[in-house]
N, C-alpha and C. Protein backbone atom coordinates (compact mmCIF):
# COMPACT_ATOMS: atom_id res chain seq x y z
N UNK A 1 -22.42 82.42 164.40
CA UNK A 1 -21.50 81.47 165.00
C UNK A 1 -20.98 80.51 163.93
N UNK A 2 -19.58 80.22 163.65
CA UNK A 2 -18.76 79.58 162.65
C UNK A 2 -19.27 77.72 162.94
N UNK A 3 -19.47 77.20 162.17
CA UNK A 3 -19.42 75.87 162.81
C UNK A 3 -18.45 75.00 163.36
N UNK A 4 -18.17 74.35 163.96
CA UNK A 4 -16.94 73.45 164.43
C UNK A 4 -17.14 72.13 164.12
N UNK A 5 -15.97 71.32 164.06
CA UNK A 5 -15.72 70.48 163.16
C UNK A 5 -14.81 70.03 162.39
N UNK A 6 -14.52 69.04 161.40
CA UNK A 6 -13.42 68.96 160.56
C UNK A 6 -13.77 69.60 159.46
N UNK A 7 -13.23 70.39 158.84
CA UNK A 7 -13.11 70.91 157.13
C UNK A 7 -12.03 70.61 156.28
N UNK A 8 -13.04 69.57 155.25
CA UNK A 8 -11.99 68.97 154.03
C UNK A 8 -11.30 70.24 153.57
N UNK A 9 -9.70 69.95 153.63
CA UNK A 9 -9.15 71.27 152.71
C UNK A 9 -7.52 70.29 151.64
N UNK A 10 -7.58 68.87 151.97
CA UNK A 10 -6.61 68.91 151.47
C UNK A 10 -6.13 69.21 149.77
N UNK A 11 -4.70 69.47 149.83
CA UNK A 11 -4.67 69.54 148.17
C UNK A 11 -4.47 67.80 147.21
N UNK A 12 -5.82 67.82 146.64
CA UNK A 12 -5.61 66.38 146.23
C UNK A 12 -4.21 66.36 144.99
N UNK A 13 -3.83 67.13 144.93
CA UNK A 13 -2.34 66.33 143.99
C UNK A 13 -1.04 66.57 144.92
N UNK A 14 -0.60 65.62 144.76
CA UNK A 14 0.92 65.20 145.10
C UNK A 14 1.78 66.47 145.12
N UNK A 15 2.26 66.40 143.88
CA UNK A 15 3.11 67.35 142.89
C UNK A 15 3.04 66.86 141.50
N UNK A 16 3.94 67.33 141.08
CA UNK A 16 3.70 67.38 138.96
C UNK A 16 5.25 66.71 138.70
N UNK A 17 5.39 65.91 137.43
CA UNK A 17 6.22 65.45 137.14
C UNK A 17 6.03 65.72 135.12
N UNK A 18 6.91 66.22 135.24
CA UNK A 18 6.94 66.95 133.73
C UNK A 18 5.70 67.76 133.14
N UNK A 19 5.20 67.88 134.47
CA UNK A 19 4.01 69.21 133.49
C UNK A 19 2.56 68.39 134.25
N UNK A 20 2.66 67.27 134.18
CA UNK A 20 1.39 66.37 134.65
C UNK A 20 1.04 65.96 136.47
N UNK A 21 0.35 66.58 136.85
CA UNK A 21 0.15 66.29 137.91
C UNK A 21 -0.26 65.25 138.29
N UNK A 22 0.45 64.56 139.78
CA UNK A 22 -0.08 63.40 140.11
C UNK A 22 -0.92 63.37 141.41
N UNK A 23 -2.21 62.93 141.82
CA UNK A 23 -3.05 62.99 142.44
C UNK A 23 -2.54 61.73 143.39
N UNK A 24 -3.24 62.10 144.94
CA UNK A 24 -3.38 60.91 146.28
C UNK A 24 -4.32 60.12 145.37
N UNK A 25 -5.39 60.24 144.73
CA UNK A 25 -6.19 59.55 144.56
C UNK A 25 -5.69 58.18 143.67
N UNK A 26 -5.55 58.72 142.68
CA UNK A 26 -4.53 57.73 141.84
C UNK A 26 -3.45 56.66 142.16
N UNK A 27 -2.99 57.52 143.41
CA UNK A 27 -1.21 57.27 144.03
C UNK A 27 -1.70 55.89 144.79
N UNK A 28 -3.22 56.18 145.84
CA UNK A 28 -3.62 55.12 146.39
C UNK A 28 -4.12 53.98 146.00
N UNK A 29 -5.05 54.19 144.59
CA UNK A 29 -5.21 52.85 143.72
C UNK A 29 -3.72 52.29 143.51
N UNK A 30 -3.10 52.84 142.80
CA UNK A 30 -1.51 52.16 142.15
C UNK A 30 -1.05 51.37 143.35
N UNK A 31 -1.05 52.16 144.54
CA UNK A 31 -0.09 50.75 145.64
C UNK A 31 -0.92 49.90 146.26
N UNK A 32 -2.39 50.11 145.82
CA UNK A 32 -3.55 49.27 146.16
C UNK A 32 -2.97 47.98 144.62
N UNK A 33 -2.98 48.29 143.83
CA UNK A 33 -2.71 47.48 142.97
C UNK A 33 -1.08 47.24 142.83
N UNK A 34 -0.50 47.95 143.58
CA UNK A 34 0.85 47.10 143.65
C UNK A 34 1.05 46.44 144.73
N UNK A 35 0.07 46.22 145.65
CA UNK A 35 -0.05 45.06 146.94
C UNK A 35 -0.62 44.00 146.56
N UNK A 36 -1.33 44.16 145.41
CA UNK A 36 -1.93 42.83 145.29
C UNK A 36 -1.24 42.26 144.03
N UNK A 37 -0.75 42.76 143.26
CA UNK A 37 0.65 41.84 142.87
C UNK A 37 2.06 41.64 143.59
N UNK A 38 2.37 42.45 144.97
CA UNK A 38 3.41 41.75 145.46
C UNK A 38 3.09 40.83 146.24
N UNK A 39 2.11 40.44 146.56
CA UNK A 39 1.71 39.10 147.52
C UNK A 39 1.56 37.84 146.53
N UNK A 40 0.84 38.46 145.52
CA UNK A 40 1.28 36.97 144.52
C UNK A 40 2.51 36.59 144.23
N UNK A 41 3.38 37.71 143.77
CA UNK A 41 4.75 37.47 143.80
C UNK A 41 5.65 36.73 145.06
N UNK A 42 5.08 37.44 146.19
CA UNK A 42 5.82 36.27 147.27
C UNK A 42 4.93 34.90 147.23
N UNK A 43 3.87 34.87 146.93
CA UNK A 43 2.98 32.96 147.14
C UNK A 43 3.14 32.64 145.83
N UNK A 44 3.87 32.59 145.05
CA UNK A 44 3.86 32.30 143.71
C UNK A 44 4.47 30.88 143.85
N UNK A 45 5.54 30.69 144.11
CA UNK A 45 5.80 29.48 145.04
C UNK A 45 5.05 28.92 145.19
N UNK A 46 4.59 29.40 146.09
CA UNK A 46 3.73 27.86 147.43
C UNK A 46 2.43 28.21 146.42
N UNK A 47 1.77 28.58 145.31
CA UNK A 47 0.35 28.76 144.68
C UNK A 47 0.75 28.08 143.46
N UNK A 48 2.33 27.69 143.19
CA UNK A 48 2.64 26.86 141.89
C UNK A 48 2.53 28.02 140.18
N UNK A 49 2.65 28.82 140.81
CA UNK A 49 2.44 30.08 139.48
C UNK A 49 3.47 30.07 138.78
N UNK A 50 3.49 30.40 137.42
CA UNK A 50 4.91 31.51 137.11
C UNK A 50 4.65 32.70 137.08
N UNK A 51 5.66 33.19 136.64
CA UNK A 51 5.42 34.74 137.05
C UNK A 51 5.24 35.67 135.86
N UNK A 52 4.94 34.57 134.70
CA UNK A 52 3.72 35.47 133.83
C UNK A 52 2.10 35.30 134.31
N UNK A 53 1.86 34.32 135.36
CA UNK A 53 0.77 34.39 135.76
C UNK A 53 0.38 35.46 136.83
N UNK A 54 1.24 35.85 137.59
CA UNK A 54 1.67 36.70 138.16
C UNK A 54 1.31 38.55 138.03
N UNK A 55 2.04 38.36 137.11
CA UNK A 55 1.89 39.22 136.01
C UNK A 55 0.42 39.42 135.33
N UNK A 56 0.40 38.54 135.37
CA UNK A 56 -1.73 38.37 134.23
C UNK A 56 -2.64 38.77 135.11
N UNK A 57 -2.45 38.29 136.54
CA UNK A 57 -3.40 38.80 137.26
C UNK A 57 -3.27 40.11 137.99
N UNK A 58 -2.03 40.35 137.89
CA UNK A 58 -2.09 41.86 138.71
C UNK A 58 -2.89 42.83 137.34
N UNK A 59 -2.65 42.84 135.83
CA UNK A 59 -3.16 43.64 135.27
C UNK A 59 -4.29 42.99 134.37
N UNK A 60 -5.06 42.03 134.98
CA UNK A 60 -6.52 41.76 135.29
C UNK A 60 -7.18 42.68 135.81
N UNK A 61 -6.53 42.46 137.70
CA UNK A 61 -7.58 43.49 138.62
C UNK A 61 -7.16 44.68 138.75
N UNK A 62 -6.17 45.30 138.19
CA UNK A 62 -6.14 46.67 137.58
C UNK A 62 -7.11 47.01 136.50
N UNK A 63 -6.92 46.56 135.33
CA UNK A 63 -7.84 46.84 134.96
C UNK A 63 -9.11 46.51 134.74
N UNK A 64 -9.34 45.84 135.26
CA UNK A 64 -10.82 44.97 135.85
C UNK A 64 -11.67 45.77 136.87
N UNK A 65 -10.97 46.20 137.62
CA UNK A 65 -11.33 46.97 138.66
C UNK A 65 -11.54 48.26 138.32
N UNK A 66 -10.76 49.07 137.35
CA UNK A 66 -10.57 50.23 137.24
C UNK A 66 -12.27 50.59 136.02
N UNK A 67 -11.94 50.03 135.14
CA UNK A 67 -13.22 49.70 134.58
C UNK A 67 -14.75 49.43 135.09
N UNK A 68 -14.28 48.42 135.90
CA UNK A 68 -15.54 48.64 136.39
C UNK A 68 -16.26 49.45 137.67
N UNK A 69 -15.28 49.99 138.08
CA UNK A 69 -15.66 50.83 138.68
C UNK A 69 -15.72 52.34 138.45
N UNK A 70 -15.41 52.56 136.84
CA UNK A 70 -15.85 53.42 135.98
C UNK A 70 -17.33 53.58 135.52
N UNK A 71 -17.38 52.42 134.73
CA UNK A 71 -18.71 51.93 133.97
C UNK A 71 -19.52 51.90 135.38
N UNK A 72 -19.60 51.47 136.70
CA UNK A 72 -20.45 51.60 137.05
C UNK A 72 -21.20 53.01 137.94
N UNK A 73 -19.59 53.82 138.15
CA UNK A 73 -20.23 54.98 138.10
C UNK A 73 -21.36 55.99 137.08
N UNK A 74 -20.80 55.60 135.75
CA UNK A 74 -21.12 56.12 134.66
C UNK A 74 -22.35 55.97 134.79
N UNK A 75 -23.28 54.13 135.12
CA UNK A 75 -24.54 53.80 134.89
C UNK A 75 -25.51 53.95 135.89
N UNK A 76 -24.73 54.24 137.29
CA UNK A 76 -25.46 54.15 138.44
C UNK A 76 -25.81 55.33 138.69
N UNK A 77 -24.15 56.93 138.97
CA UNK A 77 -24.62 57.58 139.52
C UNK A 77 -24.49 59.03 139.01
N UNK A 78 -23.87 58.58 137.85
CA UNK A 78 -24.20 60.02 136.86
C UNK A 78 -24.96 59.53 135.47
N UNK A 79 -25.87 58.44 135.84
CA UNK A 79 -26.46 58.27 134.21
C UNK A 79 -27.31 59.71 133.37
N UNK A 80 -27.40 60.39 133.95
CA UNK A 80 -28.41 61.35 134.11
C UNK A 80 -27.12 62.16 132.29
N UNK A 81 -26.41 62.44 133.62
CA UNK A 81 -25.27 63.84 133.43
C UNK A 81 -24.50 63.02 131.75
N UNK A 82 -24.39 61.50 132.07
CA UNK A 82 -24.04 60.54 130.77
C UNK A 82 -24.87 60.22 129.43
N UNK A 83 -26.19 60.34 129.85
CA UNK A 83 -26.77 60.54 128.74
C UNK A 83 -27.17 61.53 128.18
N UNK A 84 -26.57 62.96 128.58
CA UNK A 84 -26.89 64.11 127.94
C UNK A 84 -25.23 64.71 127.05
N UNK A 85 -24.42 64.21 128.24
CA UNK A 85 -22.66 64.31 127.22
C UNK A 85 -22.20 62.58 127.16
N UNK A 86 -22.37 62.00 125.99
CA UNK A 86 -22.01 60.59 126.30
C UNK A 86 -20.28 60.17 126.06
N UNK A 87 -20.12 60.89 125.00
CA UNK A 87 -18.82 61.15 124.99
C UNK A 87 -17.96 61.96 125.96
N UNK A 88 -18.29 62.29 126.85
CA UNK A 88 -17.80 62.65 128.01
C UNK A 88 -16.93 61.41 128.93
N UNK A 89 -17.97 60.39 128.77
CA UNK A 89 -17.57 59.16 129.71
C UNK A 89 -15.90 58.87 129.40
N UNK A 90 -15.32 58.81 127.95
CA UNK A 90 -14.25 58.52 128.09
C UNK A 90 -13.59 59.42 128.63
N UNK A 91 -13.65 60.36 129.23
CA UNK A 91 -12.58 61.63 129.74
C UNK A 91 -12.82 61.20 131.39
N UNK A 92 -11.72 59.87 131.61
CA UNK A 92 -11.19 59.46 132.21
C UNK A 92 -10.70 59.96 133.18
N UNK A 93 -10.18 60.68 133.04
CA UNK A 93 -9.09 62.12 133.41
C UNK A 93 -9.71 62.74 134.50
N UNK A 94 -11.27 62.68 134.56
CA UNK A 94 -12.14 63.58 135.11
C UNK A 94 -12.58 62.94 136.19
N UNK A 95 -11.76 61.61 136.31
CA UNK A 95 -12.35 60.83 137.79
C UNK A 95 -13.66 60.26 137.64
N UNK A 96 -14.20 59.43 138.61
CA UNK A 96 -15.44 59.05 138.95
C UNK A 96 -15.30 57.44 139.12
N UNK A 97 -14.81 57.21 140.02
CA UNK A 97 -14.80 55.21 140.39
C UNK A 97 -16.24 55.36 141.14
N UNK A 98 -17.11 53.77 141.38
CA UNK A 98 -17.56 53.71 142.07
C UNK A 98 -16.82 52.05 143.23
N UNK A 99 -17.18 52.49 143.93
CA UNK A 99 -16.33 51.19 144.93
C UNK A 99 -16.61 49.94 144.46
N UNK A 100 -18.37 50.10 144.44
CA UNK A 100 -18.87 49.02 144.11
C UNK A 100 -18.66 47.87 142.78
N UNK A 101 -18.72 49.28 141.65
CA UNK A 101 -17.73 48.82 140.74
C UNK A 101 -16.33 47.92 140.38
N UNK A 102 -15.55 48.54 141.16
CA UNK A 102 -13.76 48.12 141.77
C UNK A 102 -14.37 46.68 141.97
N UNK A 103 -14.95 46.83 143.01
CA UNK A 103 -15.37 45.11 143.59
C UNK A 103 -15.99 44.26 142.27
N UNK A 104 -16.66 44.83 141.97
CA UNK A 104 -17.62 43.67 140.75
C UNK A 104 -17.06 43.78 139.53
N UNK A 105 -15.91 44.96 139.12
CA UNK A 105 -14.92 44.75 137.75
C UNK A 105 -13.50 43.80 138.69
N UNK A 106 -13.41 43.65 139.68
CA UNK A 106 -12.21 43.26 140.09
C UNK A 106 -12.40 42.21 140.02
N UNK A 107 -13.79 41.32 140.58
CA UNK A 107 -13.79 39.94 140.52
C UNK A 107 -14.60 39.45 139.08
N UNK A 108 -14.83 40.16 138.31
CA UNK A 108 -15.25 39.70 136.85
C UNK A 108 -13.70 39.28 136.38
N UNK A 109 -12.84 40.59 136.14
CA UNK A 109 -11.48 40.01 136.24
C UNK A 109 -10.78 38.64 136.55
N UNK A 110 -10.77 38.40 137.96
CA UNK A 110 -10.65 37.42 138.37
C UNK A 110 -11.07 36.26 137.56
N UNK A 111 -12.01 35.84 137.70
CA UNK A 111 -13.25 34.86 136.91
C UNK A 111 -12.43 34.57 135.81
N UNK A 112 -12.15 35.63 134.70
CA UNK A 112 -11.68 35.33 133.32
C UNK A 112 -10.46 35.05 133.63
N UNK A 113 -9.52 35.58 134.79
CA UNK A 113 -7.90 34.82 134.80
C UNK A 113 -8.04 33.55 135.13
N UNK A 114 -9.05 33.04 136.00
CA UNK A 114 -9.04 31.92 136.44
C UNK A 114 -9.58 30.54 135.23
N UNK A 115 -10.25 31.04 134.49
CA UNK A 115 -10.74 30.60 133.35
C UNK A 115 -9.63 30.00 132.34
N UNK A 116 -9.11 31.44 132.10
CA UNK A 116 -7.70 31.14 131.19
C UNK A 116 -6.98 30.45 132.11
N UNK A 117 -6.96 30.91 132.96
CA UNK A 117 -5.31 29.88 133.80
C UNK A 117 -5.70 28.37 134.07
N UNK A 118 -6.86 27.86 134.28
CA UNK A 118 -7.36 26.75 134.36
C UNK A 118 -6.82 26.55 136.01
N UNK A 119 -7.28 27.87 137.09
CA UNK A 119 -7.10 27.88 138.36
C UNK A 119 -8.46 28.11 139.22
N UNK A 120 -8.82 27.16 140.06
CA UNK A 120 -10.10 27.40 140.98
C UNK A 120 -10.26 28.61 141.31
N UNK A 121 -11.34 28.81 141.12
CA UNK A 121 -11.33 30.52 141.80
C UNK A 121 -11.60 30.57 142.79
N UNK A 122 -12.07 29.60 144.21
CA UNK A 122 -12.29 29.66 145.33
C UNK A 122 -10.62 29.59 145.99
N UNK A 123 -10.10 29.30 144.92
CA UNK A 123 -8.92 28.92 145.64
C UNK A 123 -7.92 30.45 145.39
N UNK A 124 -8.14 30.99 144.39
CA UNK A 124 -7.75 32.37 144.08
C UNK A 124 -8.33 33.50 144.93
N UNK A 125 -9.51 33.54 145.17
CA UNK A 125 -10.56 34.46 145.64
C UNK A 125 -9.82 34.45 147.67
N UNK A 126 -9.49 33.39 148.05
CA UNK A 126 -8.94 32.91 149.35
C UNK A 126 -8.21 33.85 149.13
N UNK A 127 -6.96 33.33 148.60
CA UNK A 127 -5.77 34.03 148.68
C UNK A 127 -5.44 35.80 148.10
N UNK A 128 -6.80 36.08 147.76
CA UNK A 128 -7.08 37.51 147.29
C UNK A 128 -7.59 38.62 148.46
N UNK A 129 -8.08 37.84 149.38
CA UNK A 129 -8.41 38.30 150.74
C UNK A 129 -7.67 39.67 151.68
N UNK A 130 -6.62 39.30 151.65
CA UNK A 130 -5.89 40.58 152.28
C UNK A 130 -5.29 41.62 150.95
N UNK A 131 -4.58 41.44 150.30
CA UNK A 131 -4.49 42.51 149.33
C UNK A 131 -5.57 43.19 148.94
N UNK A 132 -6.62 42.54 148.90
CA UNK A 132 -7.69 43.12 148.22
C UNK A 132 -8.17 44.09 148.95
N UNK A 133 -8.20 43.34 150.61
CA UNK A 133 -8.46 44.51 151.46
C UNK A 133 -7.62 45.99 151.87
N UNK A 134 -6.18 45.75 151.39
CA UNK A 134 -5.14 46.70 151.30
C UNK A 134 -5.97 47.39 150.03
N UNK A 135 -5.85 46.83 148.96
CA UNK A 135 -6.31 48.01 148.08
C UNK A 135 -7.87 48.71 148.01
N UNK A 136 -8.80 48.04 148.85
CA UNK A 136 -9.79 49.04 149.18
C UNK A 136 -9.94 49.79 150.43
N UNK A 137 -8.63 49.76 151.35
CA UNK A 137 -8.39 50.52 152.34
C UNK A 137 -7.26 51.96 151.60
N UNK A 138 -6.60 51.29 150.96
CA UNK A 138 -5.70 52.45 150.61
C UNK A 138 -6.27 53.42 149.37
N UNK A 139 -7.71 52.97 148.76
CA UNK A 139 -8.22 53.25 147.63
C UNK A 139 -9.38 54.11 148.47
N UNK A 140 -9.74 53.75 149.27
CA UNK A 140 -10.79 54.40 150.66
C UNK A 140 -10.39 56.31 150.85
N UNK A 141 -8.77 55.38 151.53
CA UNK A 141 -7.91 57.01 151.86
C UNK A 141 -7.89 57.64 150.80
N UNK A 142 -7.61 57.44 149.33
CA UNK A 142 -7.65 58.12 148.47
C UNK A 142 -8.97 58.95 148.12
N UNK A 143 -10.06 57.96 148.40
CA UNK A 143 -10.82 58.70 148.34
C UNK A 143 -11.47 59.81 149.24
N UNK A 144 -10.94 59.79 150.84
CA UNK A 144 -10.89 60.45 151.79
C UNK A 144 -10.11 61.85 151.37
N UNK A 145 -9.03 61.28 150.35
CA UNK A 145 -7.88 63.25 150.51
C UNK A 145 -8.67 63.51 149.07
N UNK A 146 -9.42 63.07 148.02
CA UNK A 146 -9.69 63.84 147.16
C UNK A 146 -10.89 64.54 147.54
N UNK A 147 -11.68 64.12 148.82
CA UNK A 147 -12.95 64.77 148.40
C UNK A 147 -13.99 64.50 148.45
N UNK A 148 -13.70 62.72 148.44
CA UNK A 148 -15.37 62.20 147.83
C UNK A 148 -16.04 61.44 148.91
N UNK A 149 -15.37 61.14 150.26
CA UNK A 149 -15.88 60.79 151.57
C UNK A 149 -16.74 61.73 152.17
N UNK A 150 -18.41 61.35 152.15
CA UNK A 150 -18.75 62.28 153.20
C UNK A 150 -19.90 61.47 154.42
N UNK A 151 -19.37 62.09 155.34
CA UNK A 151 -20.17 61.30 156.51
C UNK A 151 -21.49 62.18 156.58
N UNK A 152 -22.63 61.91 155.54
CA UNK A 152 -23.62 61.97 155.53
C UNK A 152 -24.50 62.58 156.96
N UNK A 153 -24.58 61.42 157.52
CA UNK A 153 -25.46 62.42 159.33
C UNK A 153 -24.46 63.33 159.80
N UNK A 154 -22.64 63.39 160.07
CA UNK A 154 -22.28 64.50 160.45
C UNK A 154 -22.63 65.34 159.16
N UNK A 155 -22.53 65.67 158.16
CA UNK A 155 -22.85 66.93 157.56
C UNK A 155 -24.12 67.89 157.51
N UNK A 156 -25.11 66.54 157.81
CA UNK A 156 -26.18 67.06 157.81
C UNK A 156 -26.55 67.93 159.09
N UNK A 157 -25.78 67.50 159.63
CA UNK A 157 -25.81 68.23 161.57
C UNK A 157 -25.49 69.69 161.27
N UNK A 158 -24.14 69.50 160.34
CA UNK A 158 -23.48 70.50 160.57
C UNK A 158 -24.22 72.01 159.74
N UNK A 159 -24.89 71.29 158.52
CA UNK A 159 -25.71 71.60 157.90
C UNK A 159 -27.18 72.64 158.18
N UNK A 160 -27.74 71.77 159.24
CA UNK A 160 -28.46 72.53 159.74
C UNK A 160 -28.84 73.12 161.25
């Protein structure tokens, strides 16, 4: 008897643009991180910014986030597989965020813009609230069409 159920089948890339394929996974970080610089861009105003500050912090928690939720995959959940190819880790290319990471490189990020900008970070961290949650909802789905979502007790059902 076949099991019933949902079966992951999507194709995680988009399409290709000059030879290079572009992945959901990717597609969903980028407008995860282009929501949380267009909301600064509209409160930039009323938050007293310019819009090189603007600017500083969207590619903070890009790459703040992206980093650290590299590095902490690297240390948490393939240290194993990392300390046998270590030079592997930079092959980027090959995926591996951890969420937890995103969150704790995103607000290390933070911390140091707020530092340099000579801006409260309770007062930044507020107004980081909904984008942030856009980009770990739309960074979620991404990770839902590549693959890497699994509902643990249903599989295991299905499993045995």
């Amino acid at each position: 008897m076949e099991p019933t159920g949902f079966v992951h089948d999507f194709d995680g890339v988009i399409g290709e643009i000059f030879g290079l394929a572009l992945h959901w996974y990717g597609a969903a970080y980028s407008l995860g991180f282009l929501g949380v610089f267009a909301w600064f861009w509209l409160q930039r105003r009323t938050l007293g910014w310019s819009i090189a500050m603007v600017l500083d912090l969207g590619i903070f928690v890009a790459v703040g986030a992206l980093l650290g939720g590299r590095i902490f995959d690297i240390l948490v959940y393939e240290s194993a597989y990392y300390a046998e190819h270590p030079l592997r880790a930079l092959n980027w290319w090959r995926g591996g965020l951890a969420s937890h990471g995103v969150l704790l490189g995103g607000f290390l990020s933070v911390l140091l813009f707020c530092r340099l900008h000579g801006q409260p970070l309770l007062k930044v961290t507020d107004e980081l609230a909904v984008p942030v949650a856009l980009l770990l909802a739309v960074g979620r789905l991404g990770n839902f069409i590549e693959g890497g979502v699994i509902a643990w007790p249903w599989a295991k059902r299905m499993a045995g």
